[in-house]
C-alpha atoms as a PDB file:
ATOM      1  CA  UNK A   1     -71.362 129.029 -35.165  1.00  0.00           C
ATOM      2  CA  UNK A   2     -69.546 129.647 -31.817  1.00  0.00           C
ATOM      3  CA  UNK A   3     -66.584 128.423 -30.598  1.00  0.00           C
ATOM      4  CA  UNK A   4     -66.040 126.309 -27.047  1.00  0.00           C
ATOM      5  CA  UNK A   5     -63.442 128.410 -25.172  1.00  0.00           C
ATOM      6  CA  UNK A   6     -61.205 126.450 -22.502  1.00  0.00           C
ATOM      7  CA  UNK A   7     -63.276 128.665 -19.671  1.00  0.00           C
ATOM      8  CA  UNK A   8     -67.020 127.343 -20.857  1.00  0.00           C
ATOM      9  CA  UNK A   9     -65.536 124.110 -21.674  1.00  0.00           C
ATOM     10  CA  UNK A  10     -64.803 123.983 -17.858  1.00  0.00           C
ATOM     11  CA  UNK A  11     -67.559 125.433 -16.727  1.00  0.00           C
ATOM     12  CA  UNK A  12     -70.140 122.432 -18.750  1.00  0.00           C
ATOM     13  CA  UNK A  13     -67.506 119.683 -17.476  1.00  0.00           C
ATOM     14  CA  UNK A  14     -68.401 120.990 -13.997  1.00  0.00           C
ATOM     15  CA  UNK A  15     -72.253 121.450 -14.662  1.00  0.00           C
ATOM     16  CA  UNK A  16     -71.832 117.856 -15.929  1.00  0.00           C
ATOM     17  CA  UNK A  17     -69.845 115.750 -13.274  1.00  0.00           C
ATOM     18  CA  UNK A  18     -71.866 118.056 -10.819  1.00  0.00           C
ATOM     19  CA  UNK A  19     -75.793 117.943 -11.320  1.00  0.00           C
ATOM     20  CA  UNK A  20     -76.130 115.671 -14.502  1.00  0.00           C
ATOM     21  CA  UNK A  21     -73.233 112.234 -13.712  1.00  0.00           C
ATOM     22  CA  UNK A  22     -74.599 109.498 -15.211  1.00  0.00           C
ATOM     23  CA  UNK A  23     -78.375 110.999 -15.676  1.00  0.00           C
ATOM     24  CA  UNK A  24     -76.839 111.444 -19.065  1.00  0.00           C
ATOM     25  CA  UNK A  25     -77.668 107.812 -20.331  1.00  0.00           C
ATOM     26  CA  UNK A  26     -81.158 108.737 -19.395  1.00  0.00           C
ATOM     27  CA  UNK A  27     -81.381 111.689 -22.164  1.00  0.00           C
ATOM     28  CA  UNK A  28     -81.276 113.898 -18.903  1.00  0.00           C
ATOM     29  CA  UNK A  29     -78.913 116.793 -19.003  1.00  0.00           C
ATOM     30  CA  UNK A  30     -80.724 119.412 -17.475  1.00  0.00           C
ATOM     31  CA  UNK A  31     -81.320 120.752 -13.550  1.00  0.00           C
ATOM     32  CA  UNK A  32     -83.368 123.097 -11.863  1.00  0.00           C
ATOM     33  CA  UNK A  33     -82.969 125.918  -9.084  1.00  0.00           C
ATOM     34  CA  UNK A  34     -85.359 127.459  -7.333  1.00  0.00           C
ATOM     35  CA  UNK A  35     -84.987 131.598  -7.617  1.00  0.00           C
ATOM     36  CA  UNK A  36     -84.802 132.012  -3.531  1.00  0.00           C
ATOM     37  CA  UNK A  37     -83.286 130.997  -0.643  1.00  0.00           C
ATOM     38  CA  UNK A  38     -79.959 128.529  -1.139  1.00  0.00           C
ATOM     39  CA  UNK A  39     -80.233 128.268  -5.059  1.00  0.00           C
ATOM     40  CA  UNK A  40     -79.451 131.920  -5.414  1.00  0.00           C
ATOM     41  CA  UNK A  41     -75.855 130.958  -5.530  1.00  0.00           C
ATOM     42  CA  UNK A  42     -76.321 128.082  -8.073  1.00  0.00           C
ATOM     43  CA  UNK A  43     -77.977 130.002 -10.082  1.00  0.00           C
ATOM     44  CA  UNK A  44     -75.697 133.062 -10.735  1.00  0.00           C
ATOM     45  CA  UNK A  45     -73.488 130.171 -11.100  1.00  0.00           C
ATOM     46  CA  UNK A  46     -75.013 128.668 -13.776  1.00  0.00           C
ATOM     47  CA  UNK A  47     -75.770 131.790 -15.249  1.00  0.00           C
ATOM     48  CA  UNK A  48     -72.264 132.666 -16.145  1.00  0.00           C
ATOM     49  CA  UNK A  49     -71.863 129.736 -17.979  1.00  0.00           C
ATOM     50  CA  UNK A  50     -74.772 131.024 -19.689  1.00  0.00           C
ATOM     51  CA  UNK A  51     -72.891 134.313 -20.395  1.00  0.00           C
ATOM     52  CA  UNK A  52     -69.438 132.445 -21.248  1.00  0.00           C
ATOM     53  CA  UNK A  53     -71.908 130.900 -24.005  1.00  0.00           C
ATOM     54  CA  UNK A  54     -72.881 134.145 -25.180  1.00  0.00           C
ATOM     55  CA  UNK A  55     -68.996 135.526 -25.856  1.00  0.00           C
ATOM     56  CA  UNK A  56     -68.285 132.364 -27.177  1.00  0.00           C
ATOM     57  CA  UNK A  57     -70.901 132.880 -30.338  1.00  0.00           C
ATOM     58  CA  UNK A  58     -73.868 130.716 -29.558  1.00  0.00           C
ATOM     59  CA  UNK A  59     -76.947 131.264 -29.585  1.00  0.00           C
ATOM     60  CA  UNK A  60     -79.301 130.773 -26.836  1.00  0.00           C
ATOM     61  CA  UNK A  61     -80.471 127.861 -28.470  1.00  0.00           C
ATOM     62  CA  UNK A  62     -77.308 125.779 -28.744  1.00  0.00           C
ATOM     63  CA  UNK A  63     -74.878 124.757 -26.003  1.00  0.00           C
ATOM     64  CA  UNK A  64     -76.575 125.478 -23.138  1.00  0.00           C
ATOM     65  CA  UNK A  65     -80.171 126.647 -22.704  1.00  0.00           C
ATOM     66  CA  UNK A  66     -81.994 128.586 -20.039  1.00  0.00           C
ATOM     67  CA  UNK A  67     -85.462 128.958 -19.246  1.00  0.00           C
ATOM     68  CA  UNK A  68     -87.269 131.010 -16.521  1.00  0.00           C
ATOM     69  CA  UNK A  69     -90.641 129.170 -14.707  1.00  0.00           C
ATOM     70  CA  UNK A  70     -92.329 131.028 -12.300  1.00  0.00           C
ATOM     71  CA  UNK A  71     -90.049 130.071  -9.283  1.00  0.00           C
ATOM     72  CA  UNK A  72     -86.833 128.972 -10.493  1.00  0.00           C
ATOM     73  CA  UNK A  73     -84.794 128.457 -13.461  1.00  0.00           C
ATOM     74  CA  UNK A  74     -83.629 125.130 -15.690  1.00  0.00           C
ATOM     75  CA  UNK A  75     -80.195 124.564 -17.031  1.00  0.00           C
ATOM     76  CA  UNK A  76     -80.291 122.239 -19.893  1.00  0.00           C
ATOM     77  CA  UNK A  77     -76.821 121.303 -21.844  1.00  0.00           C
ATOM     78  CA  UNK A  78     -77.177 120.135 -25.364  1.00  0.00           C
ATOM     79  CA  UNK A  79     -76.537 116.141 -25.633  1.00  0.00           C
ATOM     80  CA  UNK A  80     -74.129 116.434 -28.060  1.00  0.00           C
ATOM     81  CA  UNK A  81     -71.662 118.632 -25.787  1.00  0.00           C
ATOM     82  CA  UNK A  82     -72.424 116.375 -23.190  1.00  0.00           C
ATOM     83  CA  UNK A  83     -71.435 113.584 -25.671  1.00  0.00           C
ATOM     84  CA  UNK A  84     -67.903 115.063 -26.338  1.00  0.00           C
ATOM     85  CA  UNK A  85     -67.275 116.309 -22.256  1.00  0.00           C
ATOM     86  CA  UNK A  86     -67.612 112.639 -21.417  1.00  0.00           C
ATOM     87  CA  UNK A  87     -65.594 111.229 -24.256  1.00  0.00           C
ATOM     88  CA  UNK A  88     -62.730 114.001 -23.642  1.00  0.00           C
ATOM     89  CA  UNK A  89     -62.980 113.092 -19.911  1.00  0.00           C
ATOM     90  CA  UNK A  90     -62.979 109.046 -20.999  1.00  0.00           C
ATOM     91  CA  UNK A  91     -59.430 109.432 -22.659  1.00  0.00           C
ATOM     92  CA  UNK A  92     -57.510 111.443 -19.454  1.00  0.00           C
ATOM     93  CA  UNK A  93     -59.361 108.643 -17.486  1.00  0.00           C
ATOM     94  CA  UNK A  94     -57.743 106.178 -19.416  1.00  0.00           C
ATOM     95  CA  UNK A  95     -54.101 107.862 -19.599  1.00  0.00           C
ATOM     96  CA  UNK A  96     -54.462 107.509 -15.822  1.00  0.00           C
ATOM     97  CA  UNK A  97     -54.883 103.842 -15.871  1.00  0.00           C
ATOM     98  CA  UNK A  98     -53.322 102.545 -18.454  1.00  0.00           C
ATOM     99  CA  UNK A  99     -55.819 102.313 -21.042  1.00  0.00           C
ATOM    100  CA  UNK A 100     -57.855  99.736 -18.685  1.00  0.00           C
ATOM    101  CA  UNK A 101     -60.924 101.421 -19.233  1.00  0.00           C
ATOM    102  CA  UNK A 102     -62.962 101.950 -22.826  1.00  0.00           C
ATOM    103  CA  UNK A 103     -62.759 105.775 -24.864  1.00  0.00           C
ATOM    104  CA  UNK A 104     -65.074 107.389 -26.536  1.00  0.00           C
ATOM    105  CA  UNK A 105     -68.895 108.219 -26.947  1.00  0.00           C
ATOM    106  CA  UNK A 106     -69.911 106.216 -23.609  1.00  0.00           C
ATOM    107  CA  UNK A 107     -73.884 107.792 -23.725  1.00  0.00           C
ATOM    108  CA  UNK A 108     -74.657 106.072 -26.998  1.00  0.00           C
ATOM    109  CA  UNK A 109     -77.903 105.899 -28.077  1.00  0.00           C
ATOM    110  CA  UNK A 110     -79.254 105.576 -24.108  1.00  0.00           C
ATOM    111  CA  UNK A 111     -80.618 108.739 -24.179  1.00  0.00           C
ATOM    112  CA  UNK A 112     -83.053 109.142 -27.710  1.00  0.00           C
ATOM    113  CA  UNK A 113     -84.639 105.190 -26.685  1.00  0.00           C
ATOM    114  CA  UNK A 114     -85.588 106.911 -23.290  1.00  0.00           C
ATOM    115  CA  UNK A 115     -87.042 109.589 -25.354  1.00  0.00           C
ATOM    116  CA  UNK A 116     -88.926 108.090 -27.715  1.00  0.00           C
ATOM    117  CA  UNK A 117     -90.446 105.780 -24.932  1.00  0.00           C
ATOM    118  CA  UNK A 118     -91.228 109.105 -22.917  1.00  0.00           C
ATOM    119  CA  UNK A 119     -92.992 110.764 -25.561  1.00  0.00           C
ATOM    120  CA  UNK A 120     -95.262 106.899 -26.351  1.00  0.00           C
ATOM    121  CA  UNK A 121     -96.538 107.151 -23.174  1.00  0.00           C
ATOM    122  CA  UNK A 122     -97.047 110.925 -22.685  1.00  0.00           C
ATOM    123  CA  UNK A 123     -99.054 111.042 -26.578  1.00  0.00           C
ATOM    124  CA  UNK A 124    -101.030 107.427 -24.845  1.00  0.00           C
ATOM    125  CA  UNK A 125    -101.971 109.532 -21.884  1.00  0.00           C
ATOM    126  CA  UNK A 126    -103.169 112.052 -24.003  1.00  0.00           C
ATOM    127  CA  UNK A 127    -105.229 110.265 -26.325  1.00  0.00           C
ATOM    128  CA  UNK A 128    -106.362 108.284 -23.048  1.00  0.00           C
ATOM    129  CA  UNK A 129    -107.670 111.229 -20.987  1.00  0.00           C
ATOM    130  CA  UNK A 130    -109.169 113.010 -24.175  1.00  0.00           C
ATOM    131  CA  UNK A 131    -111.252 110.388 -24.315  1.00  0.00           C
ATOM    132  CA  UNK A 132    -112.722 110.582 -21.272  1.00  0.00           C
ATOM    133  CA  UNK A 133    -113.157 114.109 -21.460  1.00  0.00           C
ATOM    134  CA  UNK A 134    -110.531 115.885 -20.347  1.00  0.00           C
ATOM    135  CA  UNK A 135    -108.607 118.310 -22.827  1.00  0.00           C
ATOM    136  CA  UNK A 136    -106.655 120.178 -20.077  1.00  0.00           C
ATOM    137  CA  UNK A 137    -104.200 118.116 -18.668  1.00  0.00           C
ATOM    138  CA  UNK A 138    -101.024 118.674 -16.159  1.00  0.00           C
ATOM    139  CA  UNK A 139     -97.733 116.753 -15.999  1.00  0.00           C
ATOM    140  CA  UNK A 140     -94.495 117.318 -15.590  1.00  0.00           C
ATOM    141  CA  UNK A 141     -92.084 117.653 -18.120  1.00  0.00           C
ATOM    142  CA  UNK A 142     -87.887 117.826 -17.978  1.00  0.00           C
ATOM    143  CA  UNK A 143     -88.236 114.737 -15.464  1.00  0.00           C
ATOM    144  CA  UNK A 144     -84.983 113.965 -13.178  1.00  0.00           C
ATOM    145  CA  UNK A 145     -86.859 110.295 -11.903  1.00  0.00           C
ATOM    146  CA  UNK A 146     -86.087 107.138 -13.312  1.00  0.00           C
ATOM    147  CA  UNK A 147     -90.355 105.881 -12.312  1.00  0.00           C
ATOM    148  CA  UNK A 148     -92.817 107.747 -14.988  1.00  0.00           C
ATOM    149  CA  UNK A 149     -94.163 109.535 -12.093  1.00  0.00           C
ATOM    150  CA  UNK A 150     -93.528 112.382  -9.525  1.00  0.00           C
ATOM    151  CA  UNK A 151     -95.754 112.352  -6.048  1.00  0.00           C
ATOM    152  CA  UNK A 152     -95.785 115.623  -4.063  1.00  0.00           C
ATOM    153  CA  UNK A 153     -97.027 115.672  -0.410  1.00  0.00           C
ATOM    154  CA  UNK A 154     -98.221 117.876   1.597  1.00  0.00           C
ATOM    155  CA  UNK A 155    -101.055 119.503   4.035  1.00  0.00           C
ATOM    156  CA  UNK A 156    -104.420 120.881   2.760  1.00  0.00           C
ATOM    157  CA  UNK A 157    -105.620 124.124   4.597  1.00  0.00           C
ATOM    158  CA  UNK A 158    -107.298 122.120   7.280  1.00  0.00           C
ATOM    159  CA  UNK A 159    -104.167 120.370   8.166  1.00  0.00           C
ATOM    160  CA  UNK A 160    -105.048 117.291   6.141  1.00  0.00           C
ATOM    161  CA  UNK A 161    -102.013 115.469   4.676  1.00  0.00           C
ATOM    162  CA  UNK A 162    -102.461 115.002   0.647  1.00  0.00           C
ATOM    163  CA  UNK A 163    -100.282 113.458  -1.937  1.00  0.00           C
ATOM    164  CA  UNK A 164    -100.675 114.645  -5.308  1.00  0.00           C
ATOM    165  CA  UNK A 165     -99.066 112.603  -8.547  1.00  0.00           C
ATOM    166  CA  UNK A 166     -98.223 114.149 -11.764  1.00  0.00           C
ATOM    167  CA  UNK A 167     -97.051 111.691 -14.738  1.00  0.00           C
ATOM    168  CA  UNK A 168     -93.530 112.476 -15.558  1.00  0.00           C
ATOM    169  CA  UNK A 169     -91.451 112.761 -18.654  1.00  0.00           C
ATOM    170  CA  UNK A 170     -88.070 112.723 -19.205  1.00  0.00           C
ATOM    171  CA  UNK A 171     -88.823 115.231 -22.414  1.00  0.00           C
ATOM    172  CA  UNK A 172     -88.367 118.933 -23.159  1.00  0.00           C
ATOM    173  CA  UNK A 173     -91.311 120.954 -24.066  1.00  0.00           C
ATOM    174  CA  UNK A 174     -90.400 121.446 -27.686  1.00  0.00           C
ATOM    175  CA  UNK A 175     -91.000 117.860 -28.118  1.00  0.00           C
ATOM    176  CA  UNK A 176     -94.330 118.134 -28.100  1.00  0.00           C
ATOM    177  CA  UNK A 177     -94.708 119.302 -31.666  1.00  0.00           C
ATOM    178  CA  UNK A 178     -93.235 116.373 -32.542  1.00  0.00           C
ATOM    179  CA  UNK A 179     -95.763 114.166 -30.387  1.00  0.00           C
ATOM    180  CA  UNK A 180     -98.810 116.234 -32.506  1.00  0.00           C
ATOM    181  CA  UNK A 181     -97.164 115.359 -35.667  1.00  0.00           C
ATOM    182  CA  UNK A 182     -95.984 111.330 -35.318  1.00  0.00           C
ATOM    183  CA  UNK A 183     -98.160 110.296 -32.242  1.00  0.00           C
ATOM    184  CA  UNK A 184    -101.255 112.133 -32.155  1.00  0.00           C
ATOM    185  CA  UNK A 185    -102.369 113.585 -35.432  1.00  0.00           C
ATOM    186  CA  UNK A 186    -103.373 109.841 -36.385  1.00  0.00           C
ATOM    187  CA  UNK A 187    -106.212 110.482 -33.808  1.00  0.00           C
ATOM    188  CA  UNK A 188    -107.206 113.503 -34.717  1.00  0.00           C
ATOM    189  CA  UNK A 189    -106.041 115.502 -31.855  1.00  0.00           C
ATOM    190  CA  UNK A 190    -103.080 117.837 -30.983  1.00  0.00           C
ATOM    191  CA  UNK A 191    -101.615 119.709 -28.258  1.00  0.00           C
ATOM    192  CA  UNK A 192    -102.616 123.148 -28.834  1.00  0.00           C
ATOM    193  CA  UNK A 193    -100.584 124.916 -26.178  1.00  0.00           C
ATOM    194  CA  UNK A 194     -98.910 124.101 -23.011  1.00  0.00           C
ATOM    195  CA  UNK A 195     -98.188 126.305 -20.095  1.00  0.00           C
ATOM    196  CA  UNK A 196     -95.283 126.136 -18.230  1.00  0.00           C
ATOM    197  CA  UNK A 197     -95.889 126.509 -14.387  1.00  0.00           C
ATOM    198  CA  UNK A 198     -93.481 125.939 -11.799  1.00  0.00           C
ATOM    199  CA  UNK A 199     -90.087 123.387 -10.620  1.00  0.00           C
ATOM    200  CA  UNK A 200     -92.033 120.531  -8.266  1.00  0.00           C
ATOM    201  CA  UNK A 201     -90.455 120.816  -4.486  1.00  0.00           C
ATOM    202  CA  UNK A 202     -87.924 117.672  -4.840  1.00  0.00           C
ATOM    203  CA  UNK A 203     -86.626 119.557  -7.812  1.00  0.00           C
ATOM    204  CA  UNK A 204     -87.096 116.621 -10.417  1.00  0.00           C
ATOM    205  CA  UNK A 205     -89.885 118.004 -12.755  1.00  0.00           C
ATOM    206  CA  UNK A 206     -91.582 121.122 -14.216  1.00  0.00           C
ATOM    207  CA  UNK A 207     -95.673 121.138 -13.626  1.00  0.00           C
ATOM    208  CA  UNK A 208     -96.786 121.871 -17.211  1.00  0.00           C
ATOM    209  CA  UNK A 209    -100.248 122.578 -18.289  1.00  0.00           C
ATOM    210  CA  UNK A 210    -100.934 120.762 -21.709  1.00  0.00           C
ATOM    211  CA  UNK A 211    -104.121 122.171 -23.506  1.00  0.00           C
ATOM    212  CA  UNK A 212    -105.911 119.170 -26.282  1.00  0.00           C
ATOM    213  CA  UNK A 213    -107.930 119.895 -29.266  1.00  0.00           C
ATOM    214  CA  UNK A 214    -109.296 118.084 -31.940  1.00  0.00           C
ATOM    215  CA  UNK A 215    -107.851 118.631 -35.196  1.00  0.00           C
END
């Protein structure tokens, strides 16, 4: 078990007031950089805290996780730190003001109700498009919109203008086991294997190829 130094400590409060605010209540505490271009900086940024996580003792799995796509990077920081940032900041908020304002846990439950209602509809897309047919699917995962949907726009190579939608989640790949198991092995089907692909130009979702097979 690792210990938060006063440096990473910092360095989440930052990543929190900076890219997440009040996302948070959405079960959204994660961001995304592209590799190239003006997100070179954030993300040898963000990487440090990454590092500062390491010398503090935790695994890549706890604190704050990163994962590689092919053209960028996301920076996810585990709820429960971002639980205990806010509640730390709530109580020098309310030293400042007299106690005017409330202390404590402010995310609440906000964030696992817009889960579990992210991963119904994802598992009633599923079932929905396997039974028409279609057992390779792509959506986007890690979703930074408050609308269950991300649209994408943009020229075909004749110059045409296009506008592509993807059906968006505001879930983490590893929740998907958990969709086979409670939401979709009742129908006899399961996601065998998804593929991440790449951070969607606006920056709020990951394209995600989701493979379906009967069970």
């Amino acid at each position: 078990m690792g210990k938060l130094s006063k440096e990473l400590m910092g360095m989440l409060s930052e990543f929190l007031t900076s890219e997440i605010q009040n996302k948070a209540l959405s079960g959204i505490t994660y961001a995304m950089f592209f590799k190239d271009g003006k997100d070179k900086e954030m993300v040898e940024k963000y990487m440090k805290v990454r590092e500062e996580a390491d010398r503090c003792g935790y695994s890549q799995n706890e604190v704050f996780r990163v994962y590689e796509v092919s053209n960028g990077f996301i920076f996810d920081m585990d709820m429960s730190v971002a639980k205990y940032i806010t509640a730390e900041l709530s109580k020098v908020v309310a030293k400042q003001n007299g106690g005017k304002t409330p202390v404590g846990d402010l995310i609440g439950e906000f964030p696992e109700k817009r889960r579990i209602e992210d991963m119904t509809l994802l598992a009633r897309y599923v079932k929905a498009q396997f039974k028409d047919g279609k057992k390779k699917l792509e959506v986007a995962l890690f979703s930074r919109n408050s609308v269950p949907r991300i649209m994408i726009t943009g020229g075909d190579k004749d110059g045409n203008q296009i506008a592509l939608k993807y059906n968006a989640y505001a879930i983490r790949h590893w929740d998907i086991e958990e969709i086979n198991i409670k939401l979709l092995a009742p129908y006899g089907i399961r996601v065998a294997k998804i593929e991440p692909c790449e951070i969607f130009p606006p920056k709020t979702g990951i394209r995600f190829i989701m493979h379906v097979v009967k069970v």
